[in-house]
PDB file of N, CA and C in Angstrom:
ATOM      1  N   UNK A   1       0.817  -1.177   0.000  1.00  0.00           N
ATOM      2  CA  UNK A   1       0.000   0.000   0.000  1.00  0.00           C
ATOM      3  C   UNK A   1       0.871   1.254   0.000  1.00  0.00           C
ATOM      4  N   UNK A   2       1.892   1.281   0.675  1.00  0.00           N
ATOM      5  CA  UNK A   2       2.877   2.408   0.607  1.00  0.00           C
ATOM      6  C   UNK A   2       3.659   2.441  -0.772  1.00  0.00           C
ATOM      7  N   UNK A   3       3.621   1.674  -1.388  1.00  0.00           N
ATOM      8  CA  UNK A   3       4.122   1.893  -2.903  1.00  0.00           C
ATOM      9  C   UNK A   3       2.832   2.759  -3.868  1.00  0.00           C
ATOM     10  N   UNK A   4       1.793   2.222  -3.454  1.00  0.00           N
ATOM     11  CA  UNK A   4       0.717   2.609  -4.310  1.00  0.00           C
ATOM     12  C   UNK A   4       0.702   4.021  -3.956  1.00  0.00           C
ATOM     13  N   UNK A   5       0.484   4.535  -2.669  1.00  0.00           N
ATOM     14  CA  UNK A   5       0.736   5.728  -2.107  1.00  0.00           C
ATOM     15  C   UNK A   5       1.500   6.776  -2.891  1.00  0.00           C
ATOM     16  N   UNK A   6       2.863   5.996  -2.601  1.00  0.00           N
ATOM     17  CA  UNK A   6       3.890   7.248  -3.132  1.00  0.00           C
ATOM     18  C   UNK A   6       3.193   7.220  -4.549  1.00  0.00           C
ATOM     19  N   UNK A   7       3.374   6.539  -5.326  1.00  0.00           N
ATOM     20  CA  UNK A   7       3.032   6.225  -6.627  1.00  0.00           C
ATOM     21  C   UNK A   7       1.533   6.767  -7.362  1.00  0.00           C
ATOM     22  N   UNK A   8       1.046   7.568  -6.786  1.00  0.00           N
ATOM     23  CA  UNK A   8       0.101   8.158  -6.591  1.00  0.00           C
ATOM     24  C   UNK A   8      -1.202   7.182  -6.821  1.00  0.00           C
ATOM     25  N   UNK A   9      -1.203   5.760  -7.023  1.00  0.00           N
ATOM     26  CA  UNK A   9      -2.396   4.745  -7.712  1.00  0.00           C
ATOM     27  C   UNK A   9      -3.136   5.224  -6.493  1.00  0.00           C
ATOM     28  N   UNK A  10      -2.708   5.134  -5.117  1.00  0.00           N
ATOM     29  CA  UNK A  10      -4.017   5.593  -3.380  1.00  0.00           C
ATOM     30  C   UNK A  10      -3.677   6.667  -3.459  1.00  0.00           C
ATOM     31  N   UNK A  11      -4.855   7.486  -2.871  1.00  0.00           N
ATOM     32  CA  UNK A  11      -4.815   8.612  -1.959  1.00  0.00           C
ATOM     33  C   UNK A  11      -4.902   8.634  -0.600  1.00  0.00           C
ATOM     34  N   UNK A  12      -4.467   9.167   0.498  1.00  0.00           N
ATOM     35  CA  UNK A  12      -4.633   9.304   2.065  1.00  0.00           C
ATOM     36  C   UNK A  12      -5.581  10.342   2.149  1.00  0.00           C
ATOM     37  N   UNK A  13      -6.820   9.809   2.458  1.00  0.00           N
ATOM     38  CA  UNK A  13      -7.799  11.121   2.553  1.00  0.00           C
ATOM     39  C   UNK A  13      -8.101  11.354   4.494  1.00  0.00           C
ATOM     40  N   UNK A  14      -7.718  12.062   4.879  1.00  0.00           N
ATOM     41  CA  UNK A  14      -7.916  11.925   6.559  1.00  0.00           C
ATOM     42  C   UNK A  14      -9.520  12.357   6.659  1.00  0.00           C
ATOM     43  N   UNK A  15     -10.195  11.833   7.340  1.00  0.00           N
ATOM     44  CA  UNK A  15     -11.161  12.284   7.557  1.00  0.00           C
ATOM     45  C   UNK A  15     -11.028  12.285   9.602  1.00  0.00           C
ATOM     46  N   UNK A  16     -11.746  13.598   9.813  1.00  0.00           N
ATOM     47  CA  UNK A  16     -11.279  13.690  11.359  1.00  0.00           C
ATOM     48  C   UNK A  16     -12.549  13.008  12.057  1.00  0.00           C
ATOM     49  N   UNK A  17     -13.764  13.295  11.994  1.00  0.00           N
ATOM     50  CA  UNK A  17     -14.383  12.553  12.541  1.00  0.00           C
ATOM     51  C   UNK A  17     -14.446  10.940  12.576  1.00  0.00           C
ATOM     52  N   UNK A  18     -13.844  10.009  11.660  1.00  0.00           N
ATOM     53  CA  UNK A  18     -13.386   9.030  11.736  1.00  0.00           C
ATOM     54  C   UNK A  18     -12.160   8.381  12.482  1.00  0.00           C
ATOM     55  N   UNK A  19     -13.066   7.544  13.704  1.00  0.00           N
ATOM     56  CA  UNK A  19     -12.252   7.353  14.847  1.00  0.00           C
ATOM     57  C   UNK A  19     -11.737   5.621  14.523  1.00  0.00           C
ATOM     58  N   UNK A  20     -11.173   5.247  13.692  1.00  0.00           N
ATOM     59  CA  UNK A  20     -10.772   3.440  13.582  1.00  0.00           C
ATOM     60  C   UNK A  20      -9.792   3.055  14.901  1.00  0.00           C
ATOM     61  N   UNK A  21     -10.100   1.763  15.558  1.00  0.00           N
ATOM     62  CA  UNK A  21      -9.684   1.350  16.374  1.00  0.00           C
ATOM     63  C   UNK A  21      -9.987   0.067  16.409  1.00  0.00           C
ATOM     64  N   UNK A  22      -8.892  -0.929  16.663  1.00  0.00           N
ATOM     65  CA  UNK A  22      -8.728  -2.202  16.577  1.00  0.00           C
ATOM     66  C   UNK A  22      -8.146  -3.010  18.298  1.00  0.00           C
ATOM     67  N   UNK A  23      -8.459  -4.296  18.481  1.00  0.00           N
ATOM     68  CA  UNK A  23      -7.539  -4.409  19.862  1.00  0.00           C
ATOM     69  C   UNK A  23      -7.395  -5.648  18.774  1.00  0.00           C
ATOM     70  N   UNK A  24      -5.883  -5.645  19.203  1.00  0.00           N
ATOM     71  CA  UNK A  24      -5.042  -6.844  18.695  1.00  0.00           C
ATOM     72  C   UNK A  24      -4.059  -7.561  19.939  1.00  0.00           C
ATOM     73  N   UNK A  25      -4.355  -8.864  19.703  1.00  0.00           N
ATOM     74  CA  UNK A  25      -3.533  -9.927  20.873  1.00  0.00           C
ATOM     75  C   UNK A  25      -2.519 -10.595  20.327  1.00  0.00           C
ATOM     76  N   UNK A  26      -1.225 -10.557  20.720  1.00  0.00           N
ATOM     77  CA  UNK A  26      -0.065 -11.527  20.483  1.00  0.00           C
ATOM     78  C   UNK A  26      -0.374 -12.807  21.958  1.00  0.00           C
ATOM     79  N   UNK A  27      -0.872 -13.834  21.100  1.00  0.00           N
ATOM     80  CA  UNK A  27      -0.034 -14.757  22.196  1.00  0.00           C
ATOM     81  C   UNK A  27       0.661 -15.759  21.923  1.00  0.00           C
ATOM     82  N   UNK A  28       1.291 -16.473  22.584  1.00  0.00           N
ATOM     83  CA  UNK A  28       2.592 -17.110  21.974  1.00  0.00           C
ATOM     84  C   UNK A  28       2.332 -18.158  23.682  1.00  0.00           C
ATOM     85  N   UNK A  29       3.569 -19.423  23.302  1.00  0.00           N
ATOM     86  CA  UNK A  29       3.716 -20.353  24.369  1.00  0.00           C
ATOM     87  C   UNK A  29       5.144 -19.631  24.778  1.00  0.00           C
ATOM     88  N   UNK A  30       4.671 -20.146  26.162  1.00  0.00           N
ATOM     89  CA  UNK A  30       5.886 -19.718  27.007  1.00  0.00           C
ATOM     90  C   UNK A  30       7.702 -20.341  26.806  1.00  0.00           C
ATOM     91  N   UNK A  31       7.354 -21.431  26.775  1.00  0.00           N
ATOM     92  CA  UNK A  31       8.597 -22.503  26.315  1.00  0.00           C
ATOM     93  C   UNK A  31       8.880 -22.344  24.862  1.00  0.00           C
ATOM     94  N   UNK A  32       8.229 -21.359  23.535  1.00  0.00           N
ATOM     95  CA  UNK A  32       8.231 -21.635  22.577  1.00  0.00           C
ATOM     96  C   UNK A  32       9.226 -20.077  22.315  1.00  0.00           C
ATOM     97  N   UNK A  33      10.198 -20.125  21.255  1.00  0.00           N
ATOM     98  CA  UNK A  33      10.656 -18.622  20.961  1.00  0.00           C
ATOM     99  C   UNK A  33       9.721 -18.553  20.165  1.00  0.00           C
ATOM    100  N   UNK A  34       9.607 -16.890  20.124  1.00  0.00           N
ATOM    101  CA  UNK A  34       8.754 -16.448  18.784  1.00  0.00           C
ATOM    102  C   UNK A  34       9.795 -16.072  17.853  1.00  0.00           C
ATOM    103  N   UNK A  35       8.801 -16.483  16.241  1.00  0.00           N
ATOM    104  CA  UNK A  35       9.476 -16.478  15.356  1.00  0.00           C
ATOM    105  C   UNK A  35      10.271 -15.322  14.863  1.00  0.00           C
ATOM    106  N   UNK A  36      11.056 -15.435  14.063  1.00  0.00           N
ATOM    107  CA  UNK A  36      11.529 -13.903  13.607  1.00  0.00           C
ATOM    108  C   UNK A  36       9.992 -12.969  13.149  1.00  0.00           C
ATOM    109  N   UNK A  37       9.567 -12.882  13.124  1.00  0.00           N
ATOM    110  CA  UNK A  37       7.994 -11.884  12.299  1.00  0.00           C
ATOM    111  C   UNK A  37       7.621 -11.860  13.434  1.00  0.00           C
ATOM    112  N   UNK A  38       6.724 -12.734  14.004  1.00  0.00           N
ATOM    113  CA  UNK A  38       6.273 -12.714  15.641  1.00  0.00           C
ATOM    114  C   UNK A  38       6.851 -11.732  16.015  1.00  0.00           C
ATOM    115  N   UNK A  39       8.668 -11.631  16.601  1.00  0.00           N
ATOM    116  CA  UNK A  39       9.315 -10.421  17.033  1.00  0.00           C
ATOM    117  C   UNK A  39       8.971  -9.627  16.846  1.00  0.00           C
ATOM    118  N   UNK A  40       9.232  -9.180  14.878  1.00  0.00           N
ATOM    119  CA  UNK A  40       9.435  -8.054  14.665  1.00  0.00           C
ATOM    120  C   UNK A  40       7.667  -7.543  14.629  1.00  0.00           C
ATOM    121  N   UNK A  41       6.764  -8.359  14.417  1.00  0.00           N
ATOM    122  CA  UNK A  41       5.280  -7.781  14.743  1.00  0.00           C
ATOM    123  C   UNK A  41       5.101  -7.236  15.843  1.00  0.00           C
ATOM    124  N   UNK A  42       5.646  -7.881  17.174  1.00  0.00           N
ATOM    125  CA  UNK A  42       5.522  -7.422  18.571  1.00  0.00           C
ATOM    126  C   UNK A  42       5.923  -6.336  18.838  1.00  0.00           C
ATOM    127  N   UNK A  43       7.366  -5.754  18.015  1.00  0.00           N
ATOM    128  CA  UNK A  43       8.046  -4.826  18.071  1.00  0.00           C
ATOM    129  C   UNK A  43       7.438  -3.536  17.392  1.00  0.00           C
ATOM    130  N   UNK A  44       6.999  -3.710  16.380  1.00  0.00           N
ATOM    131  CA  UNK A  44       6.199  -2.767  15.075  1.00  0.00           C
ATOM    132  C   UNK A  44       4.828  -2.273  16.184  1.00  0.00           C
ATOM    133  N   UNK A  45       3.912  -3.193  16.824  1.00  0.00           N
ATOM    134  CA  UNK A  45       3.215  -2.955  17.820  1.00  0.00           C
ATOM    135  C   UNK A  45       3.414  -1.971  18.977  1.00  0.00           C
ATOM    136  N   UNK A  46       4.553  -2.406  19.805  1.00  0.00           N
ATOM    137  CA  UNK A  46       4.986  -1.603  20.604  1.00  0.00           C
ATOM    138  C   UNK A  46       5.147   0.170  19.824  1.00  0.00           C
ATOM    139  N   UNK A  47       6.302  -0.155  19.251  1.00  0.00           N
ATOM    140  CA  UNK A  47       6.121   1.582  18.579  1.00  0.00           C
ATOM    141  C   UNK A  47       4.873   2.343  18.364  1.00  0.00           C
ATOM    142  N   UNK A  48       3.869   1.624  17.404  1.00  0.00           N
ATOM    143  CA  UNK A  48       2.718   2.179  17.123  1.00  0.00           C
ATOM    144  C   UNK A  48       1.788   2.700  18.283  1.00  0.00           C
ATOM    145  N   UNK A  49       2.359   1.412  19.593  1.00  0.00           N
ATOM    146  CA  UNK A  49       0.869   1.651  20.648  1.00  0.00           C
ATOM    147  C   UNK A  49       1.826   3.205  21.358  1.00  0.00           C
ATOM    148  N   UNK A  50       3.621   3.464  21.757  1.00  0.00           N
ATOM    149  CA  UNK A  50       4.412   4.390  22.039  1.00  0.00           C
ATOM    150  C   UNK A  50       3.300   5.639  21.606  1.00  0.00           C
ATOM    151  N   UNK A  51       3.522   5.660  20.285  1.00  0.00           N
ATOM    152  CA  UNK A  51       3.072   6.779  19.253  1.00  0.00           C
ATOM    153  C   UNK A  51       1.707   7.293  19.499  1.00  0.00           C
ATOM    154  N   UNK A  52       0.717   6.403  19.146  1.00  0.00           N
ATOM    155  CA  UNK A  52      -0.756   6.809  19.669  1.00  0.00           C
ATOM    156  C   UNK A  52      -0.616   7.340  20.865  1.00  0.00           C
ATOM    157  N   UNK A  53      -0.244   6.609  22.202  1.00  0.00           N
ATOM    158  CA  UNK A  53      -0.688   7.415  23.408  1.00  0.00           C
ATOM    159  C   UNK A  53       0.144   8.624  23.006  1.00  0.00           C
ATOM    160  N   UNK A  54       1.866   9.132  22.890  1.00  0.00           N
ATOM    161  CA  UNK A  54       2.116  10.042  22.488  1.00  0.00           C
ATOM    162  C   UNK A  54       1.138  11.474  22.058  1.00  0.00           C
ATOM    163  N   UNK A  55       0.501  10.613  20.723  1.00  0.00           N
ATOM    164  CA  UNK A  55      -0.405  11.744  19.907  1.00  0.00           C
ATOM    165  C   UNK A  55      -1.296  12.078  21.099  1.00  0.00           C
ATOM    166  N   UNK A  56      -1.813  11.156  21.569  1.00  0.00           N
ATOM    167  CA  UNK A  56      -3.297  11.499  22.281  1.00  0.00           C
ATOM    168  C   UNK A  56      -2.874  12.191  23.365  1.00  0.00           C
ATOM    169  N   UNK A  57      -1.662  12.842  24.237  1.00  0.00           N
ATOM    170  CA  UNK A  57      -1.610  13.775  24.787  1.00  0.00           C
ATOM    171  C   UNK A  57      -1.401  13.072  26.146  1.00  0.00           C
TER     172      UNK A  57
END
């Protein structure tokens, strides 16, 4: 989607009264490593959830 973006094929239209919100669960076994993606999903997560509270003040 970020190719299409730059590439002008999408547009980012913000609309402000549109509030999207999702709850998403990682769970994983305790004895098990998570996979490389698992990680880096958990990690990509963390930043994003950083950022939102950030924005929201």
């Amino acid at each position: 989607m970020d190719q299409d973006l730059r590439q002008g094929i999408l547009k980012e239209i913000p609309v402000k009264e549109l509030k999207l919100e999702r709850k998403i669960y990682l769970v994983s076994v305790e004895k098990r490593p998570l996979s490389h993606a698992a990680r880096a999903f958990r990690e990509l997560m963390k930043k994003e959830l950083t950022a939102s509270r950030k924005a929201a003040g």
